[in-house]
C-alpha atoms as a PDB file:
ATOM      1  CA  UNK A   1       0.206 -48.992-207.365  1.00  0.00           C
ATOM      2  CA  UNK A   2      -3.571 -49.277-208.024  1.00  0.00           C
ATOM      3  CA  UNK A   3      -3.170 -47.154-211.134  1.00  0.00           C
ATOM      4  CA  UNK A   4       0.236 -49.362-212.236  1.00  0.00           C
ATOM      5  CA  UNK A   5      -1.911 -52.585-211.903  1.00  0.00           C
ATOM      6  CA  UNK A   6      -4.773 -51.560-213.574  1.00  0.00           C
ATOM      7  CA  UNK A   7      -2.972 -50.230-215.910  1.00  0.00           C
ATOM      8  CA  UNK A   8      -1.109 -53.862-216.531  1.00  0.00           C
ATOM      9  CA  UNK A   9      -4.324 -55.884-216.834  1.00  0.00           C
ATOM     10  CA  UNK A  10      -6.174 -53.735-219.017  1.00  0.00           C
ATOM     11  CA  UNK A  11      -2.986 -53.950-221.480  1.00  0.00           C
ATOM     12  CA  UNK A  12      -2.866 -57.609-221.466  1.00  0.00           C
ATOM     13  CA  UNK A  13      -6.414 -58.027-221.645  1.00  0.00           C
ATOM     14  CA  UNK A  14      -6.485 -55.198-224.504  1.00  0.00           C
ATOM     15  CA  UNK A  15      -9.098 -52.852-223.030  1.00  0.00           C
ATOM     16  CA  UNK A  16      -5.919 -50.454-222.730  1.00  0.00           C
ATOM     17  CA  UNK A  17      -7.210 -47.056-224.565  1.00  0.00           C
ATOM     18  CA  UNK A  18      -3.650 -46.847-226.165  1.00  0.00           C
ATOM     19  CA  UNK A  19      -3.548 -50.225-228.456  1.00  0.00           C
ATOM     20  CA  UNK A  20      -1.363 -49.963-231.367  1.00  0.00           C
ATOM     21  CA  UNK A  21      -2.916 -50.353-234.746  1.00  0.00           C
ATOM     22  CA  UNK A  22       0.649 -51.239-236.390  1.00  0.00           C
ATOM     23  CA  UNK A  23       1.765 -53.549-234.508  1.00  0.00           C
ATOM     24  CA  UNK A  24       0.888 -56.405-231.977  1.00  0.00           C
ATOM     25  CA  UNK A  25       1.330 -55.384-228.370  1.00  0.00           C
ATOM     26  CA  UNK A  26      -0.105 -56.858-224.815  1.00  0.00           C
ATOM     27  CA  UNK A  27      -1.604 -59.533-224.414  1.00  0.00           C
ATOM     28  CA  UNK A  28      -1.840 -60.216-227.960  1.00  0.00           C
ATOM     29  CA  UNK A  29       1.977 -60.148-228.323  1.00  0.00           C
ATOM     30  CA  UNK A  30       2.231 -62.751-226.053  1.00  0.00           C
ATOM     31  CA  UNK A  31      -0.284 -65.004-227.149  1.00  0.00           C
ATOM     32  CA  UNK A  32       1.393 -65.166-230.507  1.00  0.00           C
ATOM     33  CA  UNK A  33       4.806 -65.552-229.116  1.00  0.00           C
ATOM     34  CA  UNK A  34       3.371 -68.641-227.598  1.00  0.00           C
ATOM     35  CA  UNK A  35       1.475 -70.067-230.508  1.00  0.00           C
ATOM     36  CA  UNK A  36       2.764 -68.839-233.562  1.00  0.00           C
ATOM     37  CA  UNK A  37       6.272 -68.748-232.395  1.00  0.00           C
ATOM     38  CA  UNK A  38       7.107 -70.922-229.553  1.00  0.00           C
ATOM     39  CA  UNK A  39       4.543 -73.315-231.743  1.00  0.00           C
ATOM     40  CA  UNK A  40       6.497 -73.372-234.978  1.00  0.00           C
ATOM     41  CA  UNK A  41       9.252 -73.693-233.225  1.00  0.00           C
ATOM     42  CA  UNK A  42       7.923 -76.882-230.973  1.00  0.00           C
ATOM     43  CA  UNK A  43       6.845 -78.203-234.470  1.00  0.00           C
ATOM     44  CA  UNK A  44       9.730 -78.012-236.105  1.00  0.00           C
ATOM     45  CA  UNK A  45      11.708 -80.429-234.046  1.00  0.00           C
ATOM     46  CA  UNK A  46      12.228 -83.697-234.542  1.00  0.00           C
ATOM     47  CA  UNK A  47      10.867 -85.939-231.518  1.00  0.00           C
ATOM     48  CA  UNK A  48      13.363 -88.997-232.706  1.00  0.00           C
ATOM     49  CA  UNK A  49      16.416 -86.910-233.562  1.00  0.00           C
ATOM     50  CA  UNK A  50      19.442 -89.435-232.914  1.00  0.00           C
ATOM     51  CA  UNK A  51      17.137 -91.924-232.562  1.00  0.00           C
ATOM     52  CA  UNK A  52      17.003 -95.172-233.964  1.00  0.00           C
ATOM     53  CA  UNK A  53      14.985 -98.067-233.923  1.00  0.00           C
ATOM     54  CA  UNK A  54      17.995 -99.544-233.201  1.00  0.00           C
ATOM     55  CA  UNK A  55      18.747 -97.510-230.299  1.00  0.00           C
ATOM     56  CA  UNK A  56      15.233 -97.904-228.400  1.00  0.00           C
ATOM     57  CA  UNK A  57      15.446-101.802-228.628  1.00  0.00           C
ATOM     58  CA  UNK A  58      18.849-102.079-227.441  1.00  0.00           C
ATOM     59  CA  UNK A  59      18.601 -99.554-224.144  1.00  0.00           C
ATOM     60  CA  UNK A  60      14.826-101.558-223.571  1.00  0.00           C
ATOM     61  CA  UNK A  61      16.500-104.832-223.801  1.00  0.00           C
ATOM     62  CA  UNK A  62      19.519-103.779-221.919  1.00  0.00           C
ATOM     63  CA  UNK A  63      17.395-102.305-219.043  1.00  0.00           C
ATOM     64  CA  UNK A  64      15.508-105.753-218.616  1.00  0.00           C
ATOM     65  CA  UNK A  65      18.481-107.602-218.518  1.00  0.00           C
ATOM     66  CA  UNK A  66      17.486-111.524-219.080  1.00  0.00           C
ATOM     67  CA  UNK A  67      14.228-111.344-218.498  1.00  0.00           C
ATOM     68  CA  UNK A  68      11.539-110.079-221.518  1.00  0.00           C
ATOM     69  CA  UNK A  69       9.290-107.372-220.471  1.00  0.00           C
ATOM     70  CA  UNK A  70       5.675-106.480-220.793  1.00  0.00           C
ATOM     71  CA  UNK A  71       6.134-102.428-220.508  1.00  0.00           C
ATOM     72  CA  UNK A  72       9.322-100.070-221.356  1.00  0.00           C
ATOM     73  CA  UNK A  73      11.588 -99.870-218.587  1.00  0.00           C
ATOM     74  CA  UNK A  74      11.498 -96.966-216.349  1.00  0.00           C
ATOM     75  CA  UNK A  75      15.349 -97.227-216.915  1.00  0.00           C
ATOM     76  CA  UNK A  76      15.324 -97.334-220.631  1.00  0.00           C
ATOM     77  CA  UNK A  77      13.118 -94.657-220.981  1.00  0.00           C
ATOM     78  CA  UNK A  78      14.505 -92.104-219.104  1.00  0.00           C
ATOM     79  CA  UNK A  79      17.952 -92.823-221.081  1.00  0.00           C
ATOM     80  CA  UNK A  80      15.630 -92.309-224.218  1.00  0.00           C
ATOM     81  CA  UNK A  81      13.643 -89.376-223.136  1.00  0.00           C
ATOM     82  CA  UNK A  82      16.517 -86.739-221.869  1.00  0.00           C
ATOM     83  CA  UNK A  83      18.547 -85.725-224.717  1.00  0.00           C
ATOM     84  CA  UNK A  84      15.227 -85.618-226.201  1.00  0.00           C
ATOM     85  CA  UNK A  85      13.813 -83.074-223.544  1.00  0.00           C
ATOM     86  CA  UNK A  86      17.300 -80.983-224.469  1.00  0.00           C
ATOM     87  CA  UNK A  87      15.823 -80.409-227.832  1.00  0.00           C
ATOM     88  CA  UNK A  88      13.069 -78.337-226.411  1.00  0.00           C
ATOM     89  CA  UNK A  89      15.309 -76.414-224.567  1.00  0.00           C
ATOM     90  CA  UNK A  90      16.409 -73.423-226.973  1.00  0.00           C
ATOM     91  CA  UNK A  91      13.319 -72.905-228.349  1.00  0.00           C
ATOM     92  CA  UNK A  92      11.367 -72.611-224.260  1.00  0.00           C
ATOM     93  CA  UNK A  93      14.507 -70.099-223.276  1.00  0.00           C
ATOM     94  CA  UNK A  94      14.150 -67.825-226.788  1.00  0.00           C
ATOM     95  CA  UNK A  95       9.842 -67.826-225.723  1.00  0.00           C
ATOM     96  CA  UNK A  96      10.211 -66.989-222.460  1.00  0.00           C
ATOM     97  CA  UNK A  97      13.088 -64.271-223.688  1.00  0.00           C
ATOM     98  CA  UNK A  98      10.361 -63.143-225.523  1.00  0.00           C
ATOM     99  CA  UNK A  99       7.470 -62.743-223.065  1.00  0.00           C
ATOM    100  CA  UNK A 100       9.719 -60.876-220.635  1.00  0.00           C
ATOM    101  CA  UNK A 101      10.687 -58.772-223.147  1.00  0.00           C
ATOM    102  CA  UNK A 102       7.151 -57.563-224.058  1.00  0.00           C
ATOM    103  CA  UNK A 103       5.732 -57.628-220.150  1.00  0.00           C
ATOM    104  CA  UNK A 104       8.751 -55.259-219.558  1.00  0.00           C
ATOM    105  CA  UNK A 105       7.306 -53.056-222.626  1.00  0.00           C
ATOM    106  CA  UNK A 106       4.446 -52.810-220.423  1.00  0.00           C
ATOM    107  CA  UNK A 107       5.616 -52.067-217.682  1.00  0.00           C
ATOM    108  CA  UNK A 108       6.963 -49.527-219.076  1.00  0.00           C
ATOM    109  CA  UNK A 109       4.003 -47.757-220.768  1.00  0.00           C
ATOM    110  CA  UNK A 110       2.122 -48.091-218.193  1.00  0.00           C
ATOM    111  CA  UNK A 111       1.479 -44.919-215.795  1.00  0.00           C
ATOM    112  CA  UNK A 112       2.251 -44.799-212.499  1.00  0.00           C
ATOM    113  CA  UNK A 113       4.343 -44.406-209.242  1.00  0.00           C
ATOM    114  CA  UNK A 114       5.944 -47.792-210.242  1.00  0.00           C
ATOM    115  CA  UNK A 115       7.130 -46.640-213.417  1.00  0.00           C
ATOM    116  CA  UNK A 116       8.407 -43.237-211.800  1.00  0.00           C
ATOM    117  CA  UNK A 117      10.572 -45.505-209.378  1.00  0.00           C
ATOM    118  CA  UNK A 118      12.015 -47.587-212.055  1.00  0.00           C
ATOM    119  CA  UNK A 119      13.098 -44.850-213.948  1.00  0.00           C
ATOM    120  CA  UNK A 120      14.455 -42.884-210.537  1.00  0.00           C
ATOM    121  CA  UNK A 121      18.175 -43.050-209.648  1.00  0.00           C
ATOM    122  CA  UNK A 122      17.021 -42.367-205.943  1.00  0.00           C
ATOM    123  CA  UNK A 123      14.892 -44.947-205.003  1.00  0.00           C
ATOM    124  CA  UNK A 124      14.294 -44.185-201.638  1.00  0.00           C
ATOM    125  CA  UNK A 125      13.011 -40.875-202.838  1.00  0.00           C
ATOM    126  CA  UNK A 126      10.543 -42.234-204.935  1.00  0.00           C
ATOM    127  CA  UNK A 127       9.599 -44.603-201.888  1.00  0.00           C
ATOM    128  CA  UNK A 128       8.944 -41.829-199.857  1.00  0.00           C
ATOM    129  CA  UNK A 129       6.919 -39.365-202.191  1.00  0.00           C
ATOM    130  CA  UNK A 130       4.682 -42.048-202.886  1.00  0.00           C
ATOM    131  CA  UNK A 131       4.208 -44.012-199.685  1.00  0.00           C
ATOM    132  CA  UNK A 132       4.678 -46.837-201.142  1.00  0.00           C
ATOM    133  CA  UNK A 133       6.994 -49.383-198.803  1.00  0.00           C
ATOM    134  CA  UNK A 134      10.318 -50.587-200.581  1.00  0.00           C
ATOM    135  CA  UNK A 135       9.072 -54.177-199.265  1.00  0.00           C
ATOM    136  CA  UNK A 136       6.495 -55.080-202.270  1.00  0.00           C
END
């Protein structure tokens, strides 16, 4: 388990002594998913889609009812806000797709008993030669 860990950290902190020189693995995978893609992809949406002017003043004036108001309504903006927050939903889902498809990468290169039981059709065997409990 030591080994498995230490193995982990060093690859996202790329002090692993196998980094790629053709391609971006690690820790420097990830960071890029999250800035270059995730990023672009954050960027590229539009924060008023299906918005109007129109729109906002209506659901602020119909939240205050007869009364004018100083602030936006907790009301109105919440009916404003959500579809909004939908937008950002593909784009979060396809990152963290992403991410756990490079940690498992990882996980996968790295050596140890871990890797040994993830690959074994027998688990408890693997449990067992390696003292390590099924628990963790």
């Amino acid at each position: 388990m030591t080994e498995f860990s230490r193995d982990f950290v060093s690859s996202i902190d790329g002090t692993s002594l196998e980094i790629s020189t053709k391609e971006l693995c690690g820790g420097a995978r990830i960071y890029y998913i999250f800035n270059e893609i995730f990023g672009h992809a954050l960027q590229s949406i539009d924060p008023t889609h299906n918005l109007s002017l129109s729109d906002i003043r209506t659901a602020i004036r119909n939240s205050t009812g007869p009364r004018p108001s100083l602030f936006v309504p907790e009301v109105a903006f919440d009916l404003l806000v959500k579809p909004q927050i939908k937008l950002l939903e593909p784009p979060s889902l396809r990152c963290v797709e992403l991410v756990y498809e490079e940690l498992m990468k990882i996980c996968h290169n790295c050596t140890s008993p871990v890797r040994i039981i993830l690959e074994d059709d027998n688990n408890l065997t693997a449990y067992r030669s390696f003292n390590v409990s099924p628990d963790f």
